[in-house]
Protein backbone atom coordinates (compact mmCIF):
# COMPACT_ATOMS: atom_id res chain seq x y z
CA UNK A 1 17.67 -35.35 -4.84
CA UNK A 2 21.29 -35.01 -5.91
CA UNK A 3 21.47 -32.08 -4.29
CA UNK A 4 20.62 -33.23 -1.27
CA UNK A 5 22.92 -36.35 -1.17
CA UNK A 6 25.78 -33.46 -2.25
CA UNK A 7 25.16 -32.25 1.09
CA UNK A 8 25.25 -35.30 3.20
CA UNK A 9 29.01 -35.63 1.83
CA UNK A 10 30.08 -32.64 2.31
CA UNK A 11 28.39 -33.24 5.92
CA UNK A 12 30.28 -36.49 6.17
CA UNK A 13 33.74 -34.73 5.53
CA UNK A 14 33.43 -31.95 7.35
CA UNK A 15 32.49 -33.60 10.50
CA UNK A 16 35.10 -36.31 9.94
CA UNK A 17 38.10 -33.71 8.92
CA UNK A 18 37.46 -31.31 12.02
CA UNK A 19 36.88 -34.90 14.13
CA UNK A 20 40.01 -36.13 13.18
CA UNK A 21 42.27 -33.28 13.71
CA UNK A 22 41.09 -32.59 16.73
CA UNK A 23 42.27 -36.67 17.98
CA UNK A 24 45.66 -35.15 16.55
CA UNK A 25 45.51 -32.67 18.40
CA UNK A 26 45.63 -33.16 21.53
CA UNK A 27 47.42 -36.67 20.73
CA UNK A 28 44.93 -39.24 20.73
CA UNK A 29 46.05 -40.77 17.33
CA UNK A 30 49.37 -41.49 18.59
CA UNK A 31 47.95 -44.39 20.58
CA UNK A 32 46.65 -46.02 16.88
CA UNK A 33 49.92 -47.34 15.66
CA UNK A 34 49.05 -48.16 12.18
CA UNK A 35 48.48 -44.80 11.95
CA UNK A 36 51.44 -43.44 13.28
CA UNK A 37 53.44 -45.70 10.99
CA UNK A 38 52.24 -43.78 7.73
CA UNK A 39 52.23 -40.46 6.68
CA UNK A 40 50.30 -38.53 8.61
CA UNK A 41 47.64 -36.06 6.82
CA UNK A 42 48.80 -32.27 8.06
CA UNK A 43 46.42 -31.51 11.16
CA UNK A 44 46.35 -28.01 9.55
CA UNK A 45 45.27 -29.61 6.11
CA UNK A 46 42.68 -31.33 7.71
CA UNK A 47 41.44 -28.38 9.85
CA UNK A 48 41.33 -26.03 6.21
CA UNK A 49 39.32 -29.05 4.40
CA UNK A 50 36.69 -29.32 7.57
CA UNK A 51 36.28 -25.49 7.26
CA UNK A 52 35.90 -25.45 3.75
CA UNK A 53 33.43 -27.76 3.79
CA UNK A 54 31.32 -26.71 6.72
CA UNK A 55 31.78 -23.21 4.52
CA UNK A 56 30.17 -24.79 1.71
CA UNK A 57 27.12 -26.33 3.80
CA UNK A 58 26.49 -23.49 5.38
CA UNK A 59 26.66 -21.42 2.12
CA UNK A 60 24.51 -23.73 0.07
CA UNK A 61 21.81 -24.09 2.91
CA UNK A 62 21.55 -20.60 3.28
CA UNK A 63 21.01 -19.99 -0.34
CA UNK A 64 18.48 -22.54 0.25
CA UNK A 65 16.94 -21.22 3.18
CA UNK A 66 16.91 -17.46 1.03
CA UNK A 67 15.19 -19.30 -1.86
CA UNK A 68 12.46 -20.63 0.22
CA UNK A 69 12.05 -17.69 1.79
CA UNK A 70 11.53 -16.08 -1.08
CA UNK A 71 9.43 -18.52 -2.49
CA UNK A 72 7.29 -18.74 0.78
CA UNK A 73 6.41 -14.26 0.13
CA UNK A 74 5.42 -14.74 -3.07
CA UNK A 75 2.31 -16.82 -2.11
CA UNK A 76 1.72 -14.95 0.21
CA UNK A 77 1.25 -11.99 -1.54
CA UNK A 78 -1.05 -14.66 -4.01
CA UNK A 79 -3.25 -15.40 -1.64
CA UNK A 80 -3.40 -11.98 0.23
CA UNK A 81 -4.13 -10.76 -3.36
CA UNK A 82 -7.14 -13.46 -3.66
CA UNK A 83 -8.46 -13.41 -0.27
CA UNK A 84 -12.13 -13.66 0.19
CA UNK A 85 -12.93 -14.89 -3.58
CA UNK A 86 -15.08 -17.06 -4.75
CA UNK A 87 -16.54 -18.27 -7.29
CA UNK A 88 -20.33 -19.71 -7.89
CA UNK A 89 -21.62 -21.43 -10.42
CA UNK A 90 -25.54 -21.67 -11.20
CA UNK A 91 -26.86 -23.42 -13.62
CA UNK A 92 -30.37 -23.35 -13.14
CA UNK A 93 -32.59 -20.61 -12.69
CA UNK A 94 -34.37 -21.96 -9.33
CA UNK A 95 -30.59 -21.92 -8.10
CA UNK A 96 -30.15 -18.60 -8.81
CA UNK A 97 -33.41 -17.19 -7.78
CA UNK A 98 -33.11 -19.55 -4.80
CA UNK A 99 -29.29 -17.66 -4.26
CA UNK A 100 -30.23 -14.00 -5.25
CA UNK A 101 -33.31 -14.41 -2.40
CA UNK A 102 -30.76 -15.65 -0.15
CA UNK A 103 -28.47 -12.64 -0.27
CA UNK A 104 -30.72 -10.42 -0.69
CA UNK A 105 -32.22 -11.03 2.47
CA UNK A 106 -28.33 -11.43 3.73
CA UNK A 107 -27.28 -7.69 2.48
CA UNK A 108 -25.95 -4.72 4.45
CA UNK A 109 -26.06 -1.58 2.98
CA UNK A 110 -27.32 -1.85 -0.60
CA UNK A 111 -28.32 -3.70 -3.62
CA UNK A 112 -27.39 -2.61 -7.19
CA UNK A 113 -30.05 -4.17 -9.75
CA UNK A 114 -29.36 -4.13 -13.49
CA UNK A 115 -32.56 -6.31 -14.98
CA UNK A 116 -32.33 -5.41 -18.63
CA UNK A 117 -32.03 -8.42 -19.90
CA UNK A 118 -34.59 -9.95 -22.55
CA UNK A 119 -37.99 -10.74 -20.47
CA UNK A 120 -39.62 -13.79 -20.54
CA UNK A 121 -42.07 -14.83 -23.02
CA UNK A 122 -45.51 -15.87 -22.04
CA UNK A 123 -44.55 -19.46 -23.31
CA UNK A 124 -41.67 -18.79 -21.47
CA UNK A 125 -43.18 -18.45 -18.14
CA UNK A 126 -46.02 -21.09 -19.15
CA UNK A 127 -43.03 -24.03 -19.09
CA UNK A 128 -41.16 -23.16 -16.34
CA UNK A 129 -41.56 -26.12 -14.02
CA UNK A 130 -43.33 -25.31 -10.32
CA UNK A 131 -39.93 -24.81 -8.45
CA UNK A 132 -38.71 -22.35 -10.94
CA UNK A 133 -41.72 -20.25 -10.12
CA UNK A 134 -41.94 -20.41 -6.80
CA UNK A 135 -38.54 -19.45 -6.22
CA UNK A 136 -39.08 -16.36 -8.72
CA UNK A 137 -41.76 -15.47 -6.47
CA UNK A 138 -39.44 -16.03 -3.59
CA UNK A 139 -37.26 -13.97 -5.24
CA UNK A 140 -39.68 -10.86 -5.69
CA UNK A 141 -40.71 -10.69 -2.24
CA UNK A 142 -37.03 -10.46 -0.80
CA UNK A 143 -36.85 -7.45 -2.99
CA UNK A 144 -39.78 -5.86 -1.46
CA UNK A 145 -38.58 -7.51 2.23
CA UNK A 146 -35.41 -5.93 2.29
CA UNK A 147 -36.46 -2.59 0.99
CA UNK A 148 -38.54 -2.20 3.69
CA UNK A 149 -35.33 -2.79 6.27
CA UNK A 150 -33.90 0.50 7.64
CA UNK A 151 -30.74 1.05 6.21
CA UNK A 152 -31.02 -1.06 3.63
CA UNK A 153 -30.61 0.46 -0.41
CA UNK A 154 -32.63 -1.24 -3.60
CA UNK A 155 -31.62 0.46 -6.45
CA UNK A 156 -32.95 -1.18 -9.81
CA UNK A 157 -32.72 -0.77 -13.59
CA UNK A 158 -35.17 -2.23 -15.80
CA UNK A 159 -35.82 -2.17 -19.34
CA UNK A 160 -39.48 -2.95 -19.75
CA UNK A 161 -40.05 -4.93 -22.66
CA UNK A 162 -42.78 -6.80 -22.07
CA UNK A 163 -46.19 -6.87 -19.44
CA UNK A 164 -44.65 -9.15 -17.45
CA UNK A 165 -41.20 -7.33 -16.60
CA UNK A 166 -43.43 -3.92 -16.04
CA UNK A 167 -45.97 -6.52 -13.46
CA UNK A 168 -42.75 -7.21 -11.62
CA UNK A 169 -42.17 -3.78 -11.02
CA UNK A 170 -45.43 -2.92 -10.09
CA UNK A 171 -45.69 -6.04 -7.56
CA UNK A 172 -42.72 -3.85 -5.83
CA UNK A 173 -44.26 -0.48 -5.81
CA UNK A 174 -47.62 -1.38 -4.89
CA UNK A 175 -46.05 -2.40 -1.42
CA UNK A 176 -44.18 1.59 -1.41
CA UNK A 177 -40.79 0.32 0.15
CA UNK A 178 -39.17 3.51 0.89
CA UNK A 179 -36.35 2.20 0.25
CA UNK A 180 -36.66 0.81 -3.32
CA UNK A 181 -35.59 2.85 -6.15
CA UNK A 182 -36.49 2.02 -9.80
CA UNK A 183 -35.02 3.64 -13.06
CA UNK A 184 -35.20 2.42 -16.10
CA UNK A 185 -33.88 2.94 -20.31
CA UNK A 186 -36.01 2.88 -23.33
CA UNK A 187 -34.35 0.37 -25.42
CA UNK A 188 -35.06 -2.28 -27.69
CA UNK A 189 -34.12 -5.55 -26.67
CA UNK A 190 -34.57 -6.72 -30.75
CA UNK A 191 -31.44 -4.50 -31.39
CA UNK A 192 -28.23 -5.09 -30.98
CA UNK A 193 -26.18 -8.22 -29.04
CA UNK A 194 -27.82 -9.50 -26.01
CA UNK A 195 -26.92 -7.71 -22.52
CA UNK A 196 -25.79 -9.23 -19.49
CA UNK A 197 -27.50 -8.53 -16.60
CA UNK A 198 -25.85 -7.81 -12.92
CA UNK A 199 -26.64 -7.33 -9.55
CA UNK A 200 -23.69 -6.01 -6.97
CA UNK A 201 -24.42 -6.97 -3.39
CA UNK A 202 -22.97 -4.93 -0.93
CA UNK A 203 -20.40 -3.95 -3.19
CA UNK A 204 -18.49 -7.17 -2.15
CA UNK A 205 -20.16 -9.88 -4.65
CA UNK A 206 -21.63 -9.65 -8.19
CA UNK A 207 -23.86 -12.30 -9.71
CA UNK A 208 -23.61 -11.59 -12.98
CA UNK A 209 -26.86 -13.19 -15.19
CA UNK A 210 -26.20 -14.46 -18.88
CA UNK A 211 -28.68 -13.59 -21.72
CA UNK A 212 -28.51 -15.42 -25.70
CA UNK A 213 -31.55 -14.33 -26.41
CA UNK A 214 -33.34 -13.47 -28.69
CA UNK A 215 -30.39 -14.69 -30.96
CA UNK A 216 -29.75 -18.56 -29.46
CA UNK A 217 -32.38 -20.57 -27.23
CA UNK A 218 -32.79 -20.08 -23.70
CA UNK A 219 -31.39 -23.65 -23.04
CA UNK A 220 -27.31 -23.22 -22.12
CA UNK A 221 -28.06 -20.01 -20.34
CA UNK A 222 -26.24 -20.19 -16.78
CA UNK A 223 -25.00 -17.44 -14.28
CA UNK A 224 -22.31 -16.92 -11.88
CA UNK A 225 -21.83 -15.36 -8.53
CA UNK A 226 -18.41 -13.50 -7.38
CA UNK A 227 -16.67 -12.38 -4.49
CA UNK A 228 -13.64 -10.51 -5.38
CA UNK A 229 -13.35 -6.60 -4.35
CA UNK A 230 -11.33 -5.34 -8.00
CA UNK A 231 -14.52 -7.04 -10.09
CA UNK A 232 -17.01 -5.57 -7.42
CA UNK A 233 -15.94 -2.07 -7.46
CA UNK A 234 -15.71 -2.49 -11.60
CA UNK A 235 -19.07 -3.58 -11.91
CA UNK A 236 -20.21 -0.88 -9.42
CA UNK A 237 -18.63 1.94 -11.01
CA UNK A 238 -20.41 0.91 -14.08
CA UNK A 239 -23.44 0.73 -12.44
CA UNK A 240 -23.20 4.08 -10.82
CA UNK A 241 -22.44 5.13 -14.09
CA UNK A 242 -25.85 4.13 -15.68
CA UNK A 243 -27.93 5.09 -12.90
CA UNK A 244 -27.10 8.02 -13.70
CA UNK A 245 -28.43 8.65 -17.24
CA UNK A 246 -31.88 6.41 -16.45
CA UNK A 247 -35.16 7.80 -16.43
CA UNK A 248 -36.41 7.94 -12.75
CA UNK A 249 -39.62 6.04 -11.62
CA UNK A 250 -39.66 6.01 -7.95
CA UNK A 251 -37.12 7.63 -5.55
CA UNK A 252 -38.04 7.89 -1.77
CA UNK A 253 -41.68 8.04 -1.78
CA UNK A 254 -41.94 9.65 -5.20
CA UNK A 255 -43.80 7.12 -7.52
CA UNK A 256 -44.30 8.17 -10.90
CA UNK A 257 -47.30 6.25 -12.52
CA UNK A 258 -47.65 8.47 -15.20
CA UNK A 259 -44.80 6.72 -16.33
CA UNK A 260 -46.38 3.40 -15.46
CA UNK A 261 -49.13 3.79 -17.40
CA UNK A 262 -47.42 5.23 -20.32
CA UNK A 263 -45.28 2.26 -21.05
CA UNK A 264 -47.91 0.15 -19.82
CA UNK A 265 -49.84 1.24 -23.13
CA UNK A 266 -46.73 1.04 -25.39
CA UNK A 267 -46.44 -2.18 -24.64
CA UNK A 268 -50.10 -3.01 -25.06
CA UNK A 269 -49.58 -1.39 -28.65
CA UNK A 270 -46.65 -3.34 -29.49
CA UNK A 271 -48.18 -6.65 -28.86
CA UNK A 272 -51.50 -5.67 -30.54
């Protein structure tokens, strides 16, 4: 603010110095007597103030107009650098399975599945309320939908540790999408922290799928969906990564129940 009334002044006298040395000069003030009577201020002096000053606005509003410029660049280079993000939160798991059929059925190109999270207890599934399960179900046909789509790429990784995971996967192969592919690691969801689970979309969004089991209670879990192309291509890299050192189930038409069947009865030992 005081900046601003600074300039009105210097405004003010600049206008009135140049104003009134002008009406000197060319003789107009010699028709105001009570002027003429006193001294005079130099019409040079008064010329050399009025530049100075019009010097000093112009300067000042110019450094001004530089700073805003400069100013003005720098968000826009923030908000080039965070165009197209967003962020979702879910925090209930008929949202997300309500979302992740959604964009499934919405992708492009390909699908990037990392499902090795702990699976679901029988007690688990036994409480979920009606519109939890029907949008799981919702949620398992959109795989098999989409893979079915020319063009379209399901890739998934599973870690099957319990019937119900290993029914899920079976749901999808009975139906032979050609264009479903399942891997999967042998590891033991009782060891070590809990994973996060993932899936990349495109390679444009990442709904990434919190876990606190088996060490806290279900209850608190929530997930979270992002657009932003730097955490995109990091969680695809990683993905790409692990694909590659997963055991293969199905790729094209190649099914492998052998493989089925084998961790079918591990898991029918284990719970024995």
């Amino acid at each position: 603010m005081k900046k601003y009334y600074e300039e009105i002044i210097l405004a003010v006298i600049a206008v009135g110095s140049v104003f009134i040395s002008l009406l000197d000069f060319f003789g107009i003030l010699d028709k105001w007597t009570w002027l003429v009577d006193r001294d005079r201020i130099p019409t040079m002096a008064l010329l050399l103030l009025g530049g100075i000053a019009i010097y000093l606005v112009i300067e000042r509003r110019t450094r001004l107009d530089r700073l805003e410029n400069l100013l003005l660049e720098e968000v826009e280079r923030t908000i080039t650098s965070l165009n197209g993000v967003s962020i979702k939160i879910l925090d209930e798991r008929k949202e997300l399975y309500d979302y992740i059929a959604r964009r499934v059925d919405e992708a492009k190109s390909r699908i990037d599945d990392l499902s090795w999270g702990p699976a679901s207890t029988k007690s688990e599934i036994m409480a979920r309320t009606e519109n939890d399960k029907r949008a799981f179900t919702k949620y398992s046909r959109a795989i098999s939908r989409v893979s079915a789509k020319k063009g379209i790429q399901y890739r998934e990784i599973m870690v099957f540790s319990s019937l119900f995971r290993l029914e899920r996967a079976e749901f999808t192969l009975n139906k032979k999408p050609f264009g479903y592919h399942l891997r999967y690691y042998e590891i033991n969801e009782n060891q070590g922290p809990p994973r996060l689970g993932f899936m990349v979309i495109d390679s444009e969004e990442v709904i990434l799928i919190s876990y606190r089991r088996p060490i806290l209670p279900v209850d608190g879990e929530f997930s979270l969906a992002v657009k932003h192309p730097g955490i995109a291509r990091l969680f695809q890299d990683y993905y790409n990564t692990i694909w590659h050192g997963a055991k293969e189930i199905k790729e094209g038409d190649r099914i492998n129940w052998d493989t089925i069947e084998n961790i079918r009865r591990r898991l029918a030992d284990q719970q024995s």
